[in-house]
PDB file of N, CA and C in Angstrom:
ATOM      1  N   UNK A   1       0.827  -1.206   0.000  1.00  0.00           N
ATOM      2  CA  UNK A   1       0.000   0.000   0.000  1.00  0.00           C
ATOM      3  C   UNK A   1       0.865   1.260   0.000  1.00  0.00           C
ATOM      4  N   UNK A   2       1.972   1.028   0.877  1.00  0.00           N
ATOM      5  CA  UNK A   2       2.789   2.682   0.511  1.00  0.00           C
ATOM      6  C   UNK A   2       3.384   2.775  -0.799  1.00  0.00           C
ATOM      7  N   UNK A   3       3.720   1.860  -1.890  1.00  0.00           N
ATOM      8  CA  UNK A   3       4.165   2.676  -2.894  1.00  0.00           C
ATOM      9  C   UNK A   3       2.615   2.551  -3.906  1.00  0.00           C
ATOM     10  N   UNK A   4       1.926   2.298  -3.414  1.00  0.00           N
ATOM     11  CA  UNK A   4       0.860   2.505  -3.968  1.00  0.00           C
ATOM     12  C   UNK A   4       0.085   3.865  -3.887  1.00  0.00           C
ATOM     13  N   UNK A   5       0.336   4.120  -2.885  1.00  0.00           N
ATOM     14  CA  UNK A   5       0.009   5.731  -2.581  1.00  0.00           C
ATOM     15  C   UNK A   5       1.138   6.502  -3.050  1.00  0.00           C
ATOM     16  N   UNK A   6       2.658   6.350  -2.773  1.00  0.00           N
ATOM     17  CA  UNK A   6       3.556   6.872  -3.355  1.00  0.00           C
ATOM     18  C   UNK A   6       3.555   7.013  -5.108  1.00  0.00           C
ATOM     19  N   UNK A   7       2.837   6.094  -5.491  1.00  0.00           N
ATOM     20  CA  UNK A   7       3.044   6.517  -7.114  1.00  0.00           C
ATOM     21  C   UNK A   7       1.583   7.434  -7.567  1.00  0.00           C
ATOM     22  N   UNK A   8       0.775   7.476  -6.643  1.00  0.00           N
ATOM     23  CA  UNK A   8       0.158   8.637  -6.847  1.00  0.00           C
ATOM     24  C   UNK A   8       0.205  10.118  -6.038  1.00  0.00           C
ATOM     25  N   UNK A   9       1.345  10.041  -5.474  1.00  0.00           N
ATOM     26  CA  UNK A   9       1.636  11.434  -5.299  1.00  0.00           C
ATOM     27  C   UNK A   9       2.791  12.156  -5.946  1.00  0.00           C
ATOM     28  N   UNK A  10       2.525  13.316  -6.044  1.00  0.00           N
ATOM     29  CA  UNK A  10       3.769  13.942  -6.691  1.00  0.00           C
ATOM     30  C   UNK A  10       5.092  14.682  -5.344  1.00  0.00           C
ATOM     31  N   UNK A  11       6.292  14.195  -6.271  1.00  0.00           N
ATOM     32  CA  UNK A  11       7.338  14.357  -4.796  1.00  0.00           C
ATOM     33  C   UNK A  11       7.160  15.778  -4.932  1.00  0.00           C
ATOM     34  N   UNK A  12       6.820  16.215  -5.735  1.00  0.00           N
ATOM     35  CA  UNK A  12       7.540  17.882  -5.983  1.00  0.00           C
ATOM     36  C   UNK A  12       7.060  19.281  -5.184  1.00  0.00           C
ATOM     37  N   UNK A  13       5.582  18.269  -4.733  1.00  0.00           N
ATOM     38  CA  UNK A  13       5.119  19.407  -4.202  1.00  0.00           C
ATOM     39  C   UNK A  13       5.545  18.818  -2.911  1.00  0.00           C
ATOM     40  N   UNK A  14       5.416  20.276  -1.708  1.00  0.00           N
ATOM     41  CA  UNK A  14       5.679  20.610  -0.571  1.00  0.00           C
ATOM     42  C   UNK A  14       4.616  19.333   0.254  1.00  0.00           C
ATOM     43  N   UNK A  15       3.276  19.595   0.161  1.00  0.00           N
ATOM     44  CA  UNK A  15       2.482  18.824   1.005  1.00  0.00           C
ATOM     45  C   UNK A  15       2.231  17.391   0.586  1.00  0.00           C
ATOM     46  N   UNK A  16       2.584  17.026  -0.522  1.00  0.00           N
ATOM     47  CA  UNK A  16       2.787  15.382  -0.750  1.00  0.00           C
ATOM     48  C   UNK A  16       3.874  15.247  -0.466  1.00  0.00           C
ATOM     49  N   UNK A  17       5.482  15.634  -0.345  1.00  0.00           N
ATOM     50  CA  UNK A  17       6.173  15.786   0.228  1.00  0.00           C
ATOM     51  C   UNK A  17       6.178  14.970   1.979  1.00  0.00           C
ATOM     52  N   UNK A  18       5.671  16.034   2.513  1.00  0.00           N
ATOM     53  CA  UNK A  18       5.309  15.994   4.211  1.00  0.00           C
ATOM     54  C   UNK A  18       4.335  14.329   4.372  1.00  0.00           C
ATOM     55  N   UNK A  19       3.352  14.044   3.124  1.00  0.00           N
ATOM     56  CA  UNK A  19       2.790  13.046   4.103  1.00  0.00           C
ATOM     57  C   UNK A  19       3.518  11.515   3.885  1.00  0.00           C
ATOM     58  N   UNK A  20       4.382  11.857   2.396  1.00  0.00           N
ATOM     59  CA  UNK A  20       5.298  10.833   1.956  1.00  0.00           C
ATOM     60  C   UNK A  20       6.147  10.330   3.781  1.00  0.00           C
ATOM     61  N   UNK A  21       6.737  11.737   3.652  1.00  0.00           N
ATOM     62  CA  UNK A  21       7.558  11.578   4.781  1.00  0.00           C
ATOM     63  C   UNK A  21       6.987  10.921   6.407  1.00  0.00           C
ATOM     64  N   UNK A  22       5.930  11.361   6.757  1.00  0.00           N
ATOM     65  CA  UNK A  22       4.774  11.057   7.362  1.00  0.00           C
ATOM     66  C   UNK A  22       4.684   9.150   7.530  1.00  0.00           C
ATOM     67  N   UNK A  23       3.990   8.799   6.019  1.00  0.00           N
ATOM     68  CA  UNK A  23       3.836   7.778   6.090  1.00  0.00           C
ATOM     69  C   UNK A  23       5.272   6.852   6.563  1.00  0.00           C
ATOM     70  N   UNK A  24       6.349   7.235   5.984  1.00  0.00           N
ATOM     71  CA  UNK A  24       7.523   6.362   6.277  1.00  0.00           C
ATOM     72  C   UNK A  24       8.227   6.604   7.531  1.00  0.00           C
ATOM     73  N   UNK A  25       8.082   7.075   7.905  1.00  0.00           N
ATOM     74  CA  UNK A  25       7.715   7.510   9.388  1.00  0.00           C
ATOM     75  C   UNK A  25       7.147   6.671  10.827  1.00  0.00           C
ATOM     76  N   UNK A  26       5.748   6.586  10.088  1.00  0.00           N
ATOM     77  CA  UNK A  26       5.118   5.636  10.958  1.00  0.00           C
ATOM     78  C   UNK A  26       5.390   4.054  10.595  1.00  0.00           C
ATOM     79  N   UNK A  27       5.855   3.648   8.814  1.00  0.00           N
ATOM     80  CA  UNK A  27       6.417   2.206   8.969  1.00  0.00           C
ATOM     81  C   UNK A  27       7.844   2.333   9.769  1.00  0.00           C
ATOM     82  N   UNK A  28       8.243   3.134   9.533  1.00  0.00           N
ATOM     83  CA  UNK A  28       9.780   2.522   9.967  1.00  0.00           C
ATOM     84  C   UNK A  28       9.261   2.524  11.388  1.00  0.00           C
ATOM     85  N   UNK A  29       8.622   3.352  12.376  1.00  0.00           N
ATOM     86  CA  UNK A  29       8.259   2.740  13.612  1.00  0.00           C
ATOM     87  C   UNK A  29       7.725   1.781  13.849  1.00  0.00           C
ATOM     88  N   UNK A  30       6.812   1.145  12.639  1.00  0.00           N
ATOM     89  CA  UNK A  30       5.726   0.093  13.229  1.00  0.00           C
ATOM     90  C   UNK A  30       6.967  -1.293  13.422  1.00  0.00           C
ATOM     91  N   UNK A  31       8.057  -0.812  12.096  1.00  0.00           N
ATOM     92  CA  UNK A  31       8.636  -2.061  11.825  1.00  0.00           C
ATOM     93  C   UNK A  31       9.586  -2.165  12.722  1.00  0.00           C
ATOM     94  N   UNK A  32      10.483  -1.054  13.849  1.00  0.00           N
ATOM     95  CA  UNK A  32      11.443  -1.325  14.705  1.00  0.00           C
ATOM     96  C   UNK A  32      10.570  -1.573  16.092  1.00  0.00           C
ATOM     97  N   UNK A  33       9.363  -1.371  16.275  1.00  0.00           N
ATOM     98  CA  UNK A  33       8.473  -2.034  17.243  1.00  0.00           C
ATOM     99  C   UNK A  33       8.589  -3.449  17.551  1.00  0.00           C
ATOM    100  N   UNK A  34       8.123  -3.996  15.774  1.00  0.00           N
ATOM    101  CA  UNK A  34       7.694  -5.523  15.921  1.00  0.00           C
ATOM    102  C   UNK A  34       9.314  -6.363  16.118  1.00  0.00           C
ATOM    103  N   UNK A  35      10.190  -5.680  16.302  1.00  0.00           N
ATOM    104  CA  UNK A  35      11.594  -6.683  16.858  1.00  0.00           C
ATOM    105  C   UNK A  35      11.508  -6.460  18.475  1.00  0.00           C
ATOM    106  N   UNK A  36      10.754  -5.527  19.013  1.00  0.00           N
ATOM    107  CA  UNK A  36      10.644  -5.804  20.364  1.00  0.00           C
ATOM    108  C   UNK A  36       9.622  -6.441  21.198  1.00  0.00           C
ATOM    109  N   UNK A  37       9.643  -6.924  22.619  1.00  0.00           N
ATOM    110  CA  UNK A  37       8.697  -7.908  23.004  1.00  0.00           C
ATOM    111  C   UNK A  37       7.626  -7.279  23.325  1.00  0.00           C
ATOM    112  N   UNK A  38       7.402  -5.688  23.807  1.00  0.00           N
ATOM    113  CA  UNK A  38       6.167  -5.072  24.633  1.00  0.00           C
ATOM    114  C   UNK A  38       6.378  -3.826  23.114  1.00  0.00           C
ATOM    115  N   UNK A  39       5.901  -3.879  22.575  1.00  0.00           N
ATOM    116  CA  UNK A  39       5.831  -2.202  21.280  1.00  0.00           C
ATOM    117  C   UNK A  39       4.788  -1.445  22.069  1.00  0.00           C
ATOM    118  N   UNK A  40       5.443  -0.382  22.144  1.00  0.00           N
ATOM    119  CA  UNK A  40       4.304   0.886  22.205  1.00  0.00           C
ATOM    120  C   UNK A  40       3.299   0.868  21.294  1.00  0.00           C
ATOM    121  N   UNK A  41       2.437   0.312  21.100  1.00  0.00           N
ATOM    122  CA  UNK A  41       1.032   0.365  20.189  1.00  0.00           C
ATOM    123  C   UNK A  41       0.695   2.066  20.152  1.00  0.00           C
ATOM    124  N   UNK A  42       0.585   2.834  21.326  1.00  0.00           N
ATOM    125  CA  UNK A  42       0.221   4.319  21.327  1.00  0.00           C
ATOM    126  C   UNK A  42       0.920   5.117  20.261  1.00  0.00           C
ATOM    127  N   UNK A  43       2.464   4.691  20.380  1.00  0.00           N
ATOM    128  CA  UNK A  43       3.689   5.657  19.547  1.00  0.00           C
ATOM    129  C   UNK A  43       3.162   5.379  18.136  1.00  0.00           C
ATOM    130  N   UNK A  44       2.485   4.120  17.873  1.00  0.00           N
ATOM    131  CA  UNK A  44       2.559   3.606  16.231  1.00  0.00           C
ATOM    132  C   UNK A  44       0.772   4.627  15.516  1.00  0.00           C
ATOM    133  N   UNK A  45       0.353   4.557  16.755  1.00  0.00           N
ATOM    134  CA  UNK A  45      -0.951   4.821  16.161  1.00  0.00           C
ATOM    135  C   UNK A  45      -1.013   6.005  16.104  1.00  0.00           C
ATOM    136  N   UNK A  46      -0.201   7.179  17.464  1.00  0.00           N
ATOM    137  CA  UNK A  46      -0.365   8.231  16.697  1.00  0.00           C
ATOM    138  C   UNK A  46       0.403   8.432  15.293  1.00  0.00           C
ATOM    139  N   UNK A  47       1.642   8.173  15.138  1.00  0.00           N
ATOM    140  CA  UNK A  47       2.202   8.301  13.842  1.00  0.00           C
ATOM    141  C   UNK A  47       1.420   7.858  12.752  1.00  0.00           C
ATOM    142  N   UNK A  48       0.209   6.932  12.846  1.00  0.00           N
ATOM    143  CA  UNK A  48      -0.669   6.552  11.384  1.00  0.00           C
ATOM    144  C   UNK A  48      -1.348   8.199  11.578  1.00  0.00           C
ATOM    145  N   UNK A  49      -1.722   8.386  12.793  1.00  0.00           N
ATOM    146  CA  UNK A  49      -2.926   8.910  13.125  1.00  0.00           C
ATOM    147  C   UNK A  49      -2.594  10.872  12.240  1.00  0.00           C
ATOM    148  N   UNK A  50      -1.082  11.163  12.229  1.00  0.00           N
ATOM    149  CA  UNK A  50      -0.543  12.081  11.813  1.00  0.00           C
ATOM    150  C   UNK A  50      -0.366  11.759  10.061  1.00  0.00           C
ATOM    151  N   UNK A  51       0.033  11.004  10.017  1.00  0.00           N
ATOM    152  CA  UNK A  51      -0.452  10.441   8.167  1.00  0.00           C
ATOM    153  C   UNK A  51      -1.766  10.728   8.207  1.00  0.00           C
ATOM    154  N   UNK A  52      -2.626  10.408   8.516  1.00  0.00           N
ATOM    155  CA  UNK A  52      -3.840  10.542   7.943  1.00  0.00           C
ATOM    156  C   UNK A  52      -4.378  11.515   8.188  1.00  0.00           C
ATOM    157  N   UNK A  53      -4.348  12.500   9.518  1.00  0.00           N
ATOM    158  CA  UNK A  53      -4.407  13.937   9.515  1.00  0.00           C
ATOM    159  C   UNK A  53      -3.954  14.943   7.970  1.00  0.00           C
ATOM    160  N   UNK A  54      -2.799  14.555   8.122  1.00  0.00           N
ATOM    161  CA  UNK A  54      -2.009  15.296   6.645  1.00  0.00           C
ATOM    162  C   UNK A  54      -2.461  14.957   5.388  1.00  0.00           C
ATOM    163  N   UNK A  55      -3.034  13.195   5.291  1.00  0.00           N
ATOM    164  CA  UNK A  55      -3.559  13.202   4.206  1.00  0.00           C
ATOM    165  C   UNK A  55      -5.166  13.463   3.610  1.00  0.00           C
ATOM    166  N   UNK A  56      -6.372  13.660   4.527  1.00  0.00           N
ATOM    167  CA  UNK A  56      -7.507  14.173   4.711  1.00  0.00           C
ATOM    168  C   UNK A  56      -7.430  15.557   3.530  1.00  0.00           C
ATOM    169  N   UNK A  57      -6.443  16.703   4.112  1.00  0.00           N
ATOM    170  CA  UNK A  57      -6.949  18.129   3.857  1.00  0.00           C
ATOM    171  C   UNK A  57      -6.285  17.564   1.731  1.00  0.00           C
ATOM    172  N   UNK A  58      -5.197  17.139   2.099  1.00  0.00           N
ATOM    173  CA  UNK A  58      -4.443  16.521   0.199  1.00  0.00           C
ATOM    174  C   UNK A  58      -5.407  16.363  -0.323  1.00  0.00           C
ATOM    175  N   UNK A  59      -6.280  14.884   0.173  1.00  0.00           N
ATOM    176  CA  UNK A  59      -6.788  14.201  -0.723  1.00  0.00           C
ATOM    177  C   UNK A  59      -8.336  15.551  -1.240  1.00  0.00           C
ATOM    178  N   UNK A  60      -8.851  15.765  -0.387  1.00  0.00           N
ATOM    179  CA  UNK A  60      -9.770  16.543  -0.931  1.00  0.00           C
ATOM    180  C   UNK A  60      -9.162  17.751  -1.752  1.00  0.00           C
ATOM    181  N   UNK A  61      -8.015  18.318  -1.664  1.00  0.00           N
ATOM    182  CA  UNK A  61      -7.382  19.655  -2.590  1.00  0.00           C
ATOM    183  C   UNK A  61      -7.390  18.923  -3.707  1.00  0.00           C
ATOM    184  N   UNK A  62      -6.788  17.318  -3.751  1.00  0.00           N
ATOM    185  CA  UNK A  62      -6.952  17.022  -4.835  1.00  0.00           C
ATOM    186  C   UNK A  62      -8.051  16.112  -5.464  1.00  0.00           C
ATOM    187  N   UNK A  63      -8.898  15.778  -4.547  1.00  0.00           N
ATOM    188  CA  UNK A  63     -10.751  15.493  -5.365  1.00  0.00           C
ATOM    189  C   UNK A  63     -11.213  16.510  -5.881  1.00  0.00           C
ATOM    190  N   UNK A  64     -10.833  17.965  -5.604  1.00  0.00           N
ATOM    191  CA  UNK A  64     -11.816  19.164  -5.711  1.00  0.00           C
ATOM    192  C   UNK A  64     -10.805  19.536  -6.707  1.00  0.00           C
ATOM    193  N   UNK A  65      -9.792  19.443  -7.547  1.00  0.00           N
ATOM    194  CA  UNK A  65      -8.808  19.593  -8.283  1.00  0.00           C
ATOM    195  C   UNK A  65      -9.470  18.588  -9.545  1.00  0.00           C
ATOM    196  N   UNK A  66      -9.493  17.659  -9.020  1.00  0.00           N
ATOM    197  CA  UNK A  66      -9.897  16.590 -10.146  1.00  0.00           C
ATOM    198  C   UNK A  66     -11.407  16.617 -11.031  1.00  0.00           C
ATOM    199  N   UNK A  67     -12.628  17.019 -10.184  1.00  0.00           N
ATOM    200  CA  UNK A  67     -13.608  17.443 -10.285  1.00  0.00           C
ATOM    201  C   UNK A  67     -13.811  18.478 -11.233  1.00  0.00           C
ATOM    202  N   UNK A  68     -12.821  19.629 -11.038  1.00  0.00           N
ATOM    203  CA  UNK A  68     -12.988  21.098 -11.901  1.00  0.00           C
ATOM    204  C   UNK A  68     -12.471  20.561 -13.349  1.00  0.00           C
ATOM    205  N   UNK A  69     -11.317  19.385 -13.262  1.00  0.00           N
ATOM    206  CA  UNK A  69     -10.418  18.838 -14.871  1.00  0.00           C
ATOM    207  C   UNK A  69      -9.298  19.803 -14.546  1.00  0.00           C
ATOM    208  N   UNK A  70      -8.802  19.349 -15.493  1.00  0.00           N
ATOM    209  CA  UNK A  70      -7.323  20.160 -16.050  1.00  0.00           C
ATOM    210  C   UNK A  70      -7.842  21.011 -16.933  1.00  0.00           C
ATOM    211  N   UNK A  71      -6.553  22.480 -16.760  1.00  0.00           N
ATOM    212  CA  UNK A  71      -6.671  23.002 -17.162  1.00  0.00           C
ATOM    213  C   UNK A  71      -6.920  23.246 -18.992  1.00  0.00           C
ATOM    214  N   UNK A  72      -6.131  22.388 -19.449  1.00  0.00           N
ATOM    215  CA  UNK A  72      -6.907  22.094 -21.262  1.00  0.00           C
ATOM    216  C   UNK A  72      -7.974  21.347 -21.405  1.00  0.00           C
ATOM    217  N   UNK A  73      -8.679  20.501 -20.451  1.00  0.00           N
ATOM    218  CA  UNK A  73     -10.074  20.177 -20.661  1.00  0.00           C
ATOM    219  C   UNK A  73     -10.775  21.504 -20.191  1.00  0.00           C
ATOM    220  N   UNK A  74     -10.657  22.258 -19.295  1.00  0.00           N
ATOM    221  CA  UNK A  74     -11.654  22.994 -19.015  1.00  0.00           C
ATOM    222  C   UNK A  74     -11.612  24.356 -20.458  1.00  0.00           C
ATOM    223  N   UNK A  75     -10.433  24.195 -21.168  1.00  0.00           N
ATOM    224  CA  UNK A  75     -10.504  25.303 -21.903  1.00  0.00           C
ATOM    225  C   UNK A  75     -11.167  24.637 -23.285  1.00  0.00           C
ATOM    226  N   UNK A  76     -11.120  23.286 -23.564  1.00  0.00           N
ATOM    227  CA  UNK A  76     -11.712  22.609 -24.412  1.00  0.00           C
ATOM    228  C   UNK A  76     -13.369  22.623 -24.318  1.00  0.00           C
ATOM    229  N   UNK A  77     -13.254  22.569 -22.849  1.00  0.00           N
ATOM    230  CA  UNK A  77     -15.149  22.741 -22.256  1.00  0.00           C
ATOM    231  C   UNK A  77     -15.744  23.652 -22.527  1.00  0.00           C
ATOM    232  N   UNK A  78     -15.560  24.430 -22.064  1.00  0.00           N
ATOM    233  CA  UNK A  78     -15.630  25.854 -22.124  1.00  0.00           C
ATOM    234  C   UNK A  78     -16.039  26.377 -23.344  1.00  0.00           C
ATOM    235  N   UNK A  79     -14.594  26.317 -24.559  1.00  0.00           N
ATOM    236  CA  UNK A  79     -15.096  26.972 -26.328  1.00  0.00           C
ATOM    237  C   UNK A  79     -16.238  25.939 -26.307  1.00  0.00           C
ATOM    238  N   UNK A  80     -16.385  24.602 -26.692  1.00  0.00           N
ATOM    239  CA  UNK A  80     -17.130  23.939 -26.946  1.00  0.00           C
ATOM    240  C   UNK A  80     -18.291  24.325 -26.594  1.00  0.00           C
ATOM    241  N   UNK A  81     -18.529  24.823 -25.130  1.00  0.00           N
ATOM    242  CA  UNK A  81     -19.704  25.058 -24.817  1.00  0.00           C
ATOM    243  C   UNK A  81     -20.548  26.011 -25.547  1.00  0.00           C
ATOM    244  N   UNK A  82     -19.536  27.378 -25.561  1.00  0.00           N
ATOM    245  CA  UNK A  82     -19.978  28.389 -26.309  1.00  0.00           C
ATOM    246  C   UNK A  82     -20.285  28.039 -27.638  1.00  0.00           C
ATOM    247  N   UNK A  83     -19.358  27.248 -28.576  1.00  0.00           N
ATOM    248  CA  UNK A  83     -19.264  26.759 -29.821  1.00  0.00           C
ATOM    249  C   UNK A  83     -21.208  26.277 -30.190  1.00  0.00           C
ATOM    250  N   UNK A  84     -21.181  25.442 -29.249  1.00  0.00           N
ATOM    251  CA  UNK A  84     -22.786  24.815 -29.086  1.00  0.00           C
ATOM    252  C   UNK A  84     -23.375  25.563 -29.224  1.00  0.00           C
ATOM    253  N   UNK A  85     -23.599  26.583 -28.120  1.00  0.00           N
ATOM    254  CA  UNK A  85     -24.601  27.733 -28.010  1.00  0.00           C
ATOM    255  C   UNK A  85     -25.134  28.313 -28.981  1.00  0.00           C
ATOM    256  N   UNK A  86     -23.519  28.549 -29.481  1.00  0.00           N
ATOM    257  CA  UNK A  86     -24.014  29.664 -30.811  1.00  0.00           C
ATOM    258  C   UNK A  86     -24.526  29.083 -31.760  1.00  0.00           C
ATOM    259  N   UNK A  87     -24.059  28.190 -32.483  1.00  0.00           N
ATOM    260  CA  UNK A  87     -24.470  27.241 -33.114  1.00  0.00           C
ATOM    261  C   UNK A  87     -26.226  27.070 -33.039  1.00  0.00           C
ATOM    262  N   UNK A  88     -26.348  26.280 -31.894  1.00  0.00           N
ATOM    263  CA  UNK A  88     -27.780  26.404 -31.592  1.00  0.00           C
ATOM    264  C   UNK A  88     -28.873  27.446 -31.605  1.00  0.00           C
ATOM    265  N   UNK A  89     -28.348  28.213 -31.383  1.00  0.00           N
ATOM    266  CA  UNK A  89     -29.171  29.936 -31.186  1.00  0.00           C
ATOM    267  C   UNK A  89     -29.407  30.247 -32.933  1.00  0.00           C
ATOM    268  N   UNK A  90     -28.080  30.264 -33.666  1.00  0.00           N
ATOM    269  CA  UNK A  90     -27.837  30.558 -35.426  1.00  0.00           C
ATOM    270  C   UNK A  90     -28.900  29.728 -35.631  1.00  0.00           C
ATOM    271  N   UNK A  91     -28.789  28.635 -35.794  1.00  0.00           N
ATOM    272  CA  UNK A  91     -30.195  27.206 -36.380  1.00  0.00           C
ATOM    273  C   UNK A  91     -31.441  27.524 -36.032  1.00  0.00           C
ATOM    274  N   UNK A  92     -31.653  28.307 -34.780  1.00  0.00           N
ATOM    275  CA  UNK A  92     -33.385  28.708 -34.351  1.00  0.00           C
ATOM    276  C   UNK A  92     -33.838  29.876 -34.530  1.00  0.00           C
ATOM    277  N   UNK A  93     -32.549  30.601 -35.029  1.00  0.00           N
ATOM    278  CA  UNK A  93     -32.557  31.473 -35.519  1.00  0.00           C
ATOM    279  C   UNK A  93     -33.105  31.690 -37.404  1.00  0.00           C
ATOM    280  N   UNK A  94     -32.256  30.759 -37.959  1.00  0.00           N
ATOM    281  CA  UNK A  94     -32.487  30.256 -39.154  1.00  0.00           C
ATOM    282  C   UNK A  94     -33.622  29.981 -39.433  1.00  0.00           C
ATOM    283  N   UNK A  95     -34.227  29.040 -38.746  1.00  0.00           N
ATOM    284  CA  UNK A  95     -35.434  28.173 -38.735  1.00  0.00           C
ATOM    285  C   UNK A  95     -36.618  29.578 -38.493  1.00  0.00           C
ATOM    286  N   UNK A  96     -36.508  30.518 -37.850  1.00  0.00           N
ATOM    287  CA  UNK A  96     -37.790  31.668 -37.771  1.00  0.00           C
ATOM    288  C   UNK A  96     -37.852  32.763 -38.934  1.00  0.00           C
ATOM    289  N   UNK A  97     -36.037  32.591 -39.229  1.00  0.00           N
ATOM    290  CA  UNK A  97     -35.961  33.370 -40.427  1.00  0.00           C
ATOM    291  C   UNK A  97     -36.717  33.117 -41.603  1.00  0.00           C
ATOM    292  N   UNK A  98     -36.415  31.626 -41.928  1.00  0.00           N
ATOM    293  CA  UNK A  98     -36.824  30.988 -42.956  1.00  0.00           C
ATOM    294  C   UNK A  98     -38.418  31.261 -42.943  1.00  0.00           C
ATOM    295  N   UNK A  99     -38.917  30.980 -42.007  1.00  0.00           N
ATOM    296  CA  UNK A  99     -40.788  30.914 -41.641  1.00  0.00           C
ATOM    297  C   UNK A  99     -41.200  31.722 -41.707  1.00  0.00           C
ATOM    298  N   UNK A 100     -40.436  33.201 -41.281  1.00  0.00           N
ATOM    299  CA  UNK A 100     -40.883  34.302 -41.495  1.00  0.00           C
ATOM    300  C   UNK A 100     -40.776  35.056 -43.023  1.00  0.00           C
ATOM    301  N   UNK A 101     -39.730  34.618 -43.573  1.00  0.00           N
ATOM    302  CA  UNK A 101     -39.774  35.524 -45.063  1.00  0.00           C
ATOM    303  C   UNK A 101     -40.837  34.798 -45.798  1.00  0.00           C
ATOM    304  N   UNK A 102     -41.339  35.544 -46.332  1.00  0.00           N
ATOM    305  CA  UNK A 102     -42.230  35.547 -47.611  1.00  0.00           C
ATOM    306  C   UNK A 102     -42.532  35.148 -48.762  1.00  0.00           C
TER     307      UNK A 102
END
């Protein structure tokens, strides 16, 4: 599961950055725990518990990122939309013209 999440984040930014770091963090604790006989269970869970804090506010910047599209779909959306419009408006336009002349 961590490079599974790791190949969908980007290193470059600052806050995928932090939870990268975050997550490896809490394995390398979980994993120098399980060589001892009593592990702090508390130490491991807050460290998930700080991954997943950090990753909550990400994941929605980037649902609400994903939702709007990229920036050349939305500019593709967008003419298109207008493209339609006009289009549509010219044709019903046409169509009253036509009915109306004489």
């Amino acid at each position: 599961m961590r490079y599974r999440i790791k190949l969908r984040l980007n290193s470059n930014e600052r806050t995928h950055q932090d939870l990268i770091r975050l997550i490896d963090e809490a394995i390398a604790m979980q994993n120098s725990f399980l060589q001892t006989a009593n592990p702090p269970t508390k130490d491991i869970l807050v460290a998930i518990e700080n991954a997943a804090e950090c990753a909550q506010p990400l994941l929605k910047k980037e649902w609400e990122r994903v939702k709007r599209g990229e920036r050349p779909f939305r500019i593709v959306r967008n003419t298109m939309l207008a493209v339609i419009s006009i289009a549509t408006c010219s044709f019903v336009w046409f169509l009253f013209w036509v009915r109306l002349k004489p």
